[in-house]
C-alpha atoms as a PDB file:
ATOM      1  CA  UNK A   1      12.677  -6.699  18.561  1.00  0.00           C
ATOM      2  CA  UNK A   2      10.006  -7.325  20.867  1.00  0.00           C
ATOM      3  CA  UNK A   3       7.133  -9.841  20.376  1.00  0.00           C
ATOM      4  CA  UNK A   4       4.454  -7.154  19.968  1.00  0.00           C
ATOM      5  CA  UNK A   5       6.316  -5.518  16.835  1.00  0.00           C
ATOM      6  CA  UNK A   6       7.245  -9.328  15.682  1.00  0.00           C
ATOM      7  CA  UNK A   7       3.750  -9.813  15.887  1.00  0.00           C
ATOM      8  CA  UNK A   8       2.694  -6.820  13.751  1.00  0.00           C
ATOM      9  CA  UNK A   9       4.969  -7.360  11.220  1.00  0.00           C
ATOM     10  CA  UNK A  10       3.834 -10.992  10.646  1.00  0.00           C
ATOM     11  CA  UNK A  11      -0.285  -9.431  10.487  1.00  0.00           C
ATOM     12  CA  UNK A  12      -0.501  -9.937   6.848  1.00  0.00           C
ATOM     13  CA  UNK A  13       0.703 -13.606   6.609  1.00  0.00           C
ATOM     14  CA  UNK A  14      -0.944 -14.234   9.867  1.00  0.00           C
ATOM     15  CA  UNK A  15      -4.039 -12.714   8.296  1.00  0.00           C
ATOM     16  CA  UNK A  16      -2.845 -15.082   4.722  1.00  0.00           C
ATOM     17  CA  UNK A  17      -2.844 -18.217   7.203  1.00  0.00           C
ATOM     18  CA  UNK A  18      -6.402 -17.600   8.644  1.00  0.00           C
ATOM     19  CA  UNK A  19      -8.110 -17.010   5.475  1.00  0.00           C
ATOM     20  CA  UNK A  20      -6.272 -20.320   3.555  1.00  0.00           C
ATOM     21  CA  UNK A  21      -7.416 -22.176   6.607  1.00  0.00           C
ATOM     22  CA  UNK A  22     -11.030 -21.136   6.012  1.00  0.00           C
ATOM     23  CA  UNK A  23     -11.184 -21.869   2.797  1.00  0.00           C
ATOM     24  CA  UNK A  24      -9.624 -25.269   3.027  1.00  0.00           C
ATOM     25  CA  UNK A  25     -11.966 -26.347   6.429  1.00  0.00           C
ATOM     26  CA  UNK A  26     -15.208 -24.619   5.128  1.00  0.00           C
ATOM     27  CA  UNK A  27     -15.287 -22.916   1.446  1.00  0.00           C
ATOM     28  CA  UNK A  28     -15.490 -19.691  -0.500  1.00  0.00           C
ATOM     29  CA  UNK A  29     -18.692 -19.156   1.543  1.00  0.00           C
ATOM     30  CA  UNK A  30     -16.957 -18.469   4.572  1.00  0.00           C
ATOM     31  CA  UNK A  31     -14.778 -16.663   3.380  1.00  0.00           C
ATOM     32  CA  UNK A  32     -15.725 -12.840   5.101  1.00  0.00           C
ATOM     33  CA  UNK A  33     -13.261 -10.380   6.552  1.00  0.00           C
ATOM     34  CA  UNK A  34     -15.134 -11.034   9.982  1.00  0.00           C
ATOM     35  CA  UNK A  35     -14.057 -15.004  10.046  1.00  0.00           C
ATOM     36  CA  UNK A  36     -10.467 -14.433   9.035  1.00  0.00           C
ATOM     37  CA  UNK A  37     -10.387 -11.780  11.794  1.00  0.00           C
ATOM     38  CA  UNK A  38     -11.544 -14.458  14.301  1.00  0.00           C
ATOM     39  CA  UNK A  39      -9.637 -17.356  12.392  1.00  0.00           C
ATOM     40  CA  UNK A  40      -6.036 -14.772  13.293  1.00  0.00           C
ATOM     41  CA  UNK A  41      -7.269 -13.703  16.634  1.00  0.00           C
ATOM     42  CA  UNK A  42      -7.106 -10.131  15.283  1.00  0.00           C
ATOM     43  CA  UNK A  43      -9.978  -7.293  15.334  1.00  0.00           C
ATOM     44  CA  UNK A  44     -11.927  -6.664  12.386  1.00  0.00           C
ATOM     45  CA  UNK A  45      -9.583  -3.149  11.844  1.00  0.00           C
ATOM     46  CA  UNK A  46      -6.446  -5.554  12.301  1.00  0.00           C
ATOM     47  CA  UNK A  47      -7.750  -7.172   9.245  1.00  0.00           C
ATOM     48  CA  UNK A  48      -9.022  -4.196   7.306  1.00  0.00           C
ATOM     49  CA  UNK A  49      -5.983  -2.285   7.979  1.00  0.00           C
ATOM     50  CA  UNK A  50      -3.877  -4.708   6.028  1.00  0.00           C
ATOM     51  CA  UNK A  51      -6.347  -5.704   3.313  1.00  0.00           C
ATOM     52  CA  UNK A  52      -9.326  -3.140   2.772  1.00  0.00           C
ATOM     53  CA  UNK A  53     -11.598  -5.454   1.422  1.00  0.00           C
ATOM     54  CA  UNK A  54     -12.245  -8.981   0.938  1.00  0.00           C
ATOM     55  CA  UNK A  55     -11.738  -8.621  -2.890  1.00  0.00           C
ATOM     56  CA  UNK A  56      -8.254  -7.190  -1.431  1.00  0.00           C
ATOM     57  CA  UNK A  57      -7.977 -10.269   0.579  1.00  0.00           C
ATOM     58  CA  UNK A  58      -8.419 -12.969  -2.036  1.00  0.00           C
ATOM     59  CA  UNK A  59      -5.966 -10.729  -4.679  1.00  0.00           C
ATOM     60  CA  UNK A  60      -3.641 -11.854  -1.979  1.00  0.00           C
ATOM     61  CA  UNK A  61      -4.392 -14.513  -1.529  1.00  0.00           C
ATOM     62  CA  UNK A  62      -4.168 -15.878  -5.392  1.00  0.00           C
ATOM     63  CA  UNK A  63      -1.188 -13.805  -5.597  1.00  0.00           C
ATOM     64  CA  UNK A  64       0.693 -15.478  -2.331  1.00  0.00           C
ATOM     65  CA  UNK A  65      -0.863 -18.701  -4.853  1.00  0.00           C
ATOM     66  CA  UNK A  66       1.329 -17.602  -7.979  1.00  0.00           C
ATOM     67  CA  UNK A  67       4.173 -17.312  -5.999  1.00  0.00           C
ATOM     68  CA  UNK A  68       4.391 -21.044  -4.219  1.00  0.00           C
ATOM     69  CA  UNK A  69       3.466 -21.968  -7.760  1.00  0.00           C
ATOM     70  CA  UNK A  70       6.812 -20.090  -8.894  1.00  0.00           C
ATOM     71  CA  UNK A  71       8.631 -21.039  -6.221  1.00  0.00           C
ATOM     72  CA  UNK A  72       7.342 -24.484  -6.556  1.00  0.00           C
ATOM     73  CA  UNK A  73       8.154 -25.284 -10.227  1.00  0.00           C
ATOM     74  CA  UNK A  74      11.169 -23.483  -9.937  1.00  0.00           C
ATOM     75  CA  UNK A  75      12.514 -25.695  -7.510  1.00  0.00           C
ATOM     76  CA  UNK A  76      11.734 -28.598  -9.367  1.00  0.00           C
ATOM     77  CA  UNK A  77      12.945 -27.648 -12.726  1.00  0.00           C
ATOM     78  CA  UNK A  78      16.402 -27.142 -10.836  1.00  0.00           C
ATOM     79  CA  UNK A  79      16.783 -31.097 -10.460  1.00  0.00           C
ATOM     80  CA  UNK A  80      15.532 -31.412 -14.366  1.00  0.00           C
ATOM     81  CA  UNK A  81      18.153 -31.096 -17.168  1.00  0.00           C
ATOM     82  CA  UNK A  82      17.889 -28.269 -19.301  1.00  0.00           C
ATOM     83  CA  UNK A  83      15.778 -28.728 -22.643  1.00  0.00           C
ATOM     84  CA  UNK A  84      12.691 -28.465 -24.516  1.00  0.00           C
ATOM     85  CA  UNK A  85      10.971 -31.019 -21.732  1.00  0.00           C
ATOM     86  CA  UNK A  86      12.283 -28.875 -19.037  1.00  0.00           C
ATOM     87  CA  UNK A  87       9.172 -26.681 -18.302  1.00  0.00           C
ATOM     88  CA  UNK A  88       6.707 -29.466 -18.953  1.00  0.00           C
ATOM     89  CA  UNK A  89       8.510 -31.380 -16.755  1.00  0.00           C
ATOM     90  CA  UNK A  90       8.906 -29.159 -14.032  1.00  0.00           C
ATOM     91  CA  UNK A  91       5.260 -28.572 -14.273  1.00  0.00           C
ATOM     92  CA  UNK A  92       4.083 -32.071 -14.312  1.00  0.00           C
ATOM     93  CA  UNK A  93       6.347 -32.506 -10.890  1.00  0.00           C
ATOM     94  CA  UNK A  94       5.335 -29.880  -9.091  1.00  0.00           C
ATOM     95  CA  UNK A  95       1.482 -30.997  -9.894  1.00  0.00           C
ATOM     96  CA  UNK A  96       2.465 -34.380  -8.700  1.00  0.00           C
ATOM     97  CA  UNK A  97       3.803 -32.877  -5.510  1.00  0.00           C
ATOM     98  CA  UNK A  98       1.183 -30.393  -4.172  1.00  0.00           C
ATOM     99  CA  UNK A  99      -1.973 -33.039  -6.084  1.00  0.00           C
ATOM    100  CA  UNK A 100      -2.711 -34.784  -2.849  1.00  0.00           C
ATOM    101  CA  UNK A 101      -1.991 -32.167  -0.315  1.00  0.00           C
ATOM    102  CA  UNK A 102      -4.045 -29.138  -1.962  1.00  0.00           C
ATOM    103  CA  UNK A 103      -7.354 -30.554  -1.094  1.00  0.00           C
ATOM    104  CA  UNK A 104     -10.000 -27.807  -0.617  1.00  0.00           C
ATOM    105  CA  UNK A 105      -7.956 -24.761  -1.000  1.00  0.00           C
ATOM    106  CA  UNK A 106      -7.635 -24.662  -4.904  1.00  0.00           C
ATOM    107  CA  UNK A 107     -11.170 -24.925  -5.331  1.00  0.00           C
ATOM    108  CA  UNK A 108     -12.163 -22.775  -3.153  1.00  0.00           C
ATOM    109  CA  UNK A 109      -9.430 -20.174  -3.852  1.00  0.00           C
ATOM    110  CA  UNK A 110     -10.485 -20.686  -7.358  1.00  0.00           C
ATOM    111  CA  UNK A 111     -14.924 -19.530  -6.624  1.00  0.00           C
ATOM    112  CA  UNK A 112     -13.083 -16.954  -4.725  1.00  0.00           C
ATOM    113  CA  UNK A 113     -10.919 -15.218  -7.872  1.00  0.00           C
ATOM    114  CA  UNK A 114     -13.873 -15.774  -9.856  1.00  0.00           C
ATOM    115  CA  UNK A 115     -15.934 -13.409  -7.848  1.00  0.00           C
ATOM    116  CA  UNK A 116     -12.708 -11.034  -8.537  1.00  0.00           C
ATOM    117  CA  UNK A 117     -11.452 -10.598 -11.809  1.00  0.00           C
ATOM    118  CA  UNK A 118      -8.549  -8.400 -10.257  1.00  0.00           C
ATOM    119  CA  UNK A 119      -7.137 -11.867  -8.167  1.00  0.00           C
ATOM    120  CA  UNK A 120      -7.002 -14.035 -11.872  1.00  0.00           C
ATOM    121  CA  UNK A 121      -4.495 -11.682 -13.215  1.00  0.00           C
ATOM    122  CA  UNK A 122      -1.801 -12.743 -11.591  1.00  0.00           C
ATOM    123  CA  UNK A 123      -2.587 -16.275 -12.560  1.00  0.00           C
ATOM    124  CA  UNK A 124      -2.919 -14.685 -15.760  1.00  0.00           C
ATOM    125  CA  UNK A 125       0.593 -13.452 -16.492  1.00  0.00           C
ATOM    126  CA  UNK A 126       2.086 -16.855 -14.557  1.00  0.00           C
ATOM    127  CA  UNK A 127      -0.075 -18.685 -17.440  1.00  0.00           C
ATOM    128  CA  UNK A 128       1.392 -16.235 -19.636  1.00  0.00           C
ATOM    129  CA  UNK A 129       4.870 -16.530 -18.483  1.00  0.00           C
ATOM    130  CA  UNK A 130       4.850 -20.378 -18.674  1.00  0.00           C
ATOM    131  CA  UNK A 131       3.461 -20.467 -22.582  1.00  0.00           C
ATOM    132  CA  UNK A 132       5.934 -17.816 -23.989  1.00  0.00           C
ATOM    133  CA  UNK A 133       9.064 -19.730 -22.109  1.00  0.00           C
ATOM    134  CA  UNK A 134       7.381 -22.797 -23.853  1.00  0.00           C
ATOM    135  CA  UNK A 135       7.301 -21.155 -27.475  1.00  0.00           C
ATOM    136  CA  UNK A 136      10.725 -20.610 -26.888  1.00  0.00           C
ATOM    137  CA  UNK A 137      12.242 -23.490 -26.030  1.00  0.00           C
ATOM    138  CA  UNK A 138       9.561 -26.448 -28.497  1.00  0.00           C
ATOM    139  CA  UNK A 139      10.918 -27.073 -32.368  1.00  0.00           C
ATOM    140  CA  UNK A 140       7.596 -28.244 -32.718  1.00  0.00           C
ATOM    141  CA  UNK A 141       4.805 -25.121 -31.849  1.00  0.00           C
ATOM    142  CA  UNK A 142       2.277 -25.526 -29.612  1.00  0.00           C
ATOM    143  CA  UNK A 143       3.603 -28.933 -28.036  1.00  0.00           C
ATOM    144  CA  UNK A 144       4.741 -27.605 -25.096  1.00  0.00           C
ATOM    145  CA  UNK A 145       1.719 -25.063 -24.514  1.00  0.00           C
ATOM    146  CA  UNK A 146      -0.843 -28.058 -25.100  1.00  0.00           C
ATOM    147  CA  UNK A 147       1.198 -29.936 -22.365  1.00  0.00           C
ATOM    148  CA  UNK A 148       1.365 -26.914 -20.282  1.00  0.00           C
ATOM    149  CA  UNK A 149      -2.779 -26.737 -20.912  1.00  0.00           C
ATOM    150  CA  UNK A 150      -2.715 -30.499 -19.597  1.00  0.00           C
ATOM    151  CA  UNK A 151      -1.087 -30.590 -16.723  1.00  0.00           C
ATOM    152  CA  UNK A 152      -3.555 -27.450 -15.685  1.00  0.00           C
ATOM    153  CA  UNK A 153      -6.457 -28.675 -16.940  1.00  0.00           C
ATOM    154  CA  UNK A 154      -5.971 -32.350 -14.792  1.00  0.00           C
ATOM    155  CA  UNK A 155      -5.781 -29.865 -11.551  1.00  0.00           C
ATOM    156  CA  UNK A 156      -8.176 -27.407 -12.282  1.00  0.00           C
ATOM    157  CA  UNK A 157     -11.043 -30.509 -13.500  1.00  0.00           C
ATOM    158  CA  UNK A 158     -10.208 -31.791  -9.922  1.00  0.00           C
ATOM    159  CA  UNK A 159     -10.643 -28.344  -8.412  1.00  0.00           C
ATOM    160  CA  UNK A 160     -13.763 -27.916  -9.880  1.00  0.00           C
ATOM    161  CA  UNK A 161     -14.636 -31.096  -8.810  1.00  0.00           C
ATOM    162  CA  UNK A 162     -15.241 -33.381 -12.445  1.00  0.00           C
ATOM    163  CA  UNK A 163     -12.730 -36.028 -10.831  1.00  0.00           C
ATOM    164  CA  UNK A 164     -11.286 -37.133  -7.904  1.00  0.00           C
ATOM    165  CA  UNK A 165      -8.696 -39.600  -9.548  1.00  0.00           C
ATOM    166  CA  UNK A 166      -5.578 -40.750  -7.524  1.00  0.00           C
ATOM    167  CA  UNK A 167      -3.449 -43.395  -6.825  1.00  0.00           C
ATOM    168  CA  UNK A 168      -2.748 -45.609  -9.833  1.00  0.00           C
ATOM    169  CA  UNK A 169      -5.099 -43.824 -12.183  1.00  0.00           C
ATOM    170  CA  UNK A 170      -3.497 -40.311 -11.669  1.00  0.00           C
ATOM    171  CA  UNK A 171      -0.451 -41.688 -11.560  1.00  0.00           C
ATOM    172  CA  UNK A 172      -0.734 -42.971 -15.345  1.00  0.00           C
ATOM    173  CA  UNK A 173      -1.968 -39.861 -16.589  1.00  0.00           C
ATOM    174  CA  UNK A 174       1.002 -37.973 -14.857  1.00  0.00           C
ATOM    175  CA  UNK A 175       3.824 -40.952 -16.558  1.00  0.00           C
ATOM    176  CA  UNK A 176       1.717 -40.414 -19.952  1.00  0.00           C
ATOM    177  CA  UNK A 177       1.854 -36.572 -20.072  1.00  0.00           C
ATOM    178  CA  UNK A 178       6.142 -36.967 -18.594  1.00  0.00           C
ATOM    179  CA  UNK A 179       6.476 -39.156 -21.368  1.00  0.00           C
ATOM    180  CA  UNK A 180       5.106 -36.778 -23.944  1.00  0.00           C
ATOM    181  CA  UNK A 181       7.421 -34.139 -22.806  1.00  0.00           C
ATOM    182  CA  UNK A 182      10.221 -36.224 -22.823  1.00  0.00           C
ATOM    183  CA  UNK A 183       9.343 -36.665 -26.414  1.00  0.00           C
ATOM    184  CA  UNK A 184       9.249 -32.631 -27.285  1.00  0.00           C
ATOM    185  CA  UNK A 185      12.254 -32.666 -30.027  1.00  0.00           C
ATOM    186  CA  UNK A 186      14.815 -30.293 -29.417  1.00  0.00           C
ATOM    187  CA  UNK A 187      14.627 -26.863 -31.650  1.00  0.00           C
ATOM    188  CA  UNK A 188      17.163 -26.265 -34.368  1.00  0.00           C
ATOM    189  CA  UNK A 189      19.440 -23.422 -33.881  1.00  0.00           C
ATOM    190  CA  UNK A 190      18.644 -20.806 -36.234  1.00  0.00           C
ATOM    191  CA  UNK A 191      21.158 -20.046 -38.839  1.00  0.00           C
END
């Protein structure tokens, strides 16, 4: 395969790259189909020919989001054993992991979807995913969804900017809200 179709091939990640990296050096502001052309080195038409419009762009964009999310908490529930505190947990780690290093983007990703209803639905269903694998799994309901709505809440109040907590402060909150999962009792097999 040559470089040229290589190239090509990679556009729409290459054009994914350039428009995370705007958002994360500069804002929601600068976020225009013009400046991620220039950000990838592509034309204008490069850009528009894999995403037709910015609103296009960002759905992308928050959907590429949902999926590292996935990915993300998958991975971490995998070294978690299996039980009621499982998702929680899983949640709480991944949080932990991507706190410090998602500086800028989530916020900005975040004014972005809210210009574009379209881009929160897939953040939508992943909410929605999370809370009915938490129903099924908690003997007590809503224990797991309220610790589900923590975890999110601590990153979307720093996204939006009400806090900037870290080191031993976040780290508390984070043991607190493991510690309440670790608590979730274990739901009785139905007879």
């Amino acid at each position: 395969m040559t470089k040229a179709r290589s190239r090509r091939e990679d556009r729409p990640a290459i054009i994914l790259d350039a428009a995370e990296a705007l958002l994360r050096r500069s804002g929601s502001r600068t976020l225009t189909i013009d400046a991620v052309a220039a950000e990838a080195g592509l034309s204008k038409g490069g850009v528009l020919h894999h995403y037709a419009s910015k609103d296009a762009l960002v759905t992308a964009l928050a959907a590429r989001k949902v999926e590292r999310m996935r990915e993300g908490i998958a991975a971490c529930a995998e070294r978690l054993p299996p039980g009621p505190a499982g998702l929680p947990l899983a949640l709480i780690a991944h949080a932990r992991e991507v706190y410090a290093e998602e500086c800028g983007f989530p916020d900005s990703l975040l004014i972005a979807t809210a210009e574009n209803p379209q881009a929160l639905a897939g953040f939508r269903a992943f909410l929605a995913e999370r809370l009915a694998q938490a129903a099924g799994l908690e003997a007590r309901p809503g224990a797991g969804a309220a610790l589900v709505f923590a975890v999110l809440g601590l990153m979307m109040s720093r996204s939006l900017g009400f806090h900037d907590l870290d080191g031993p402060d976040l780290g508390r909150l984070f043991e607190a809200l493991e510690a309440q999962a670790r608590a979730l009792p274990e739901r009785a097999p139905e007879s």
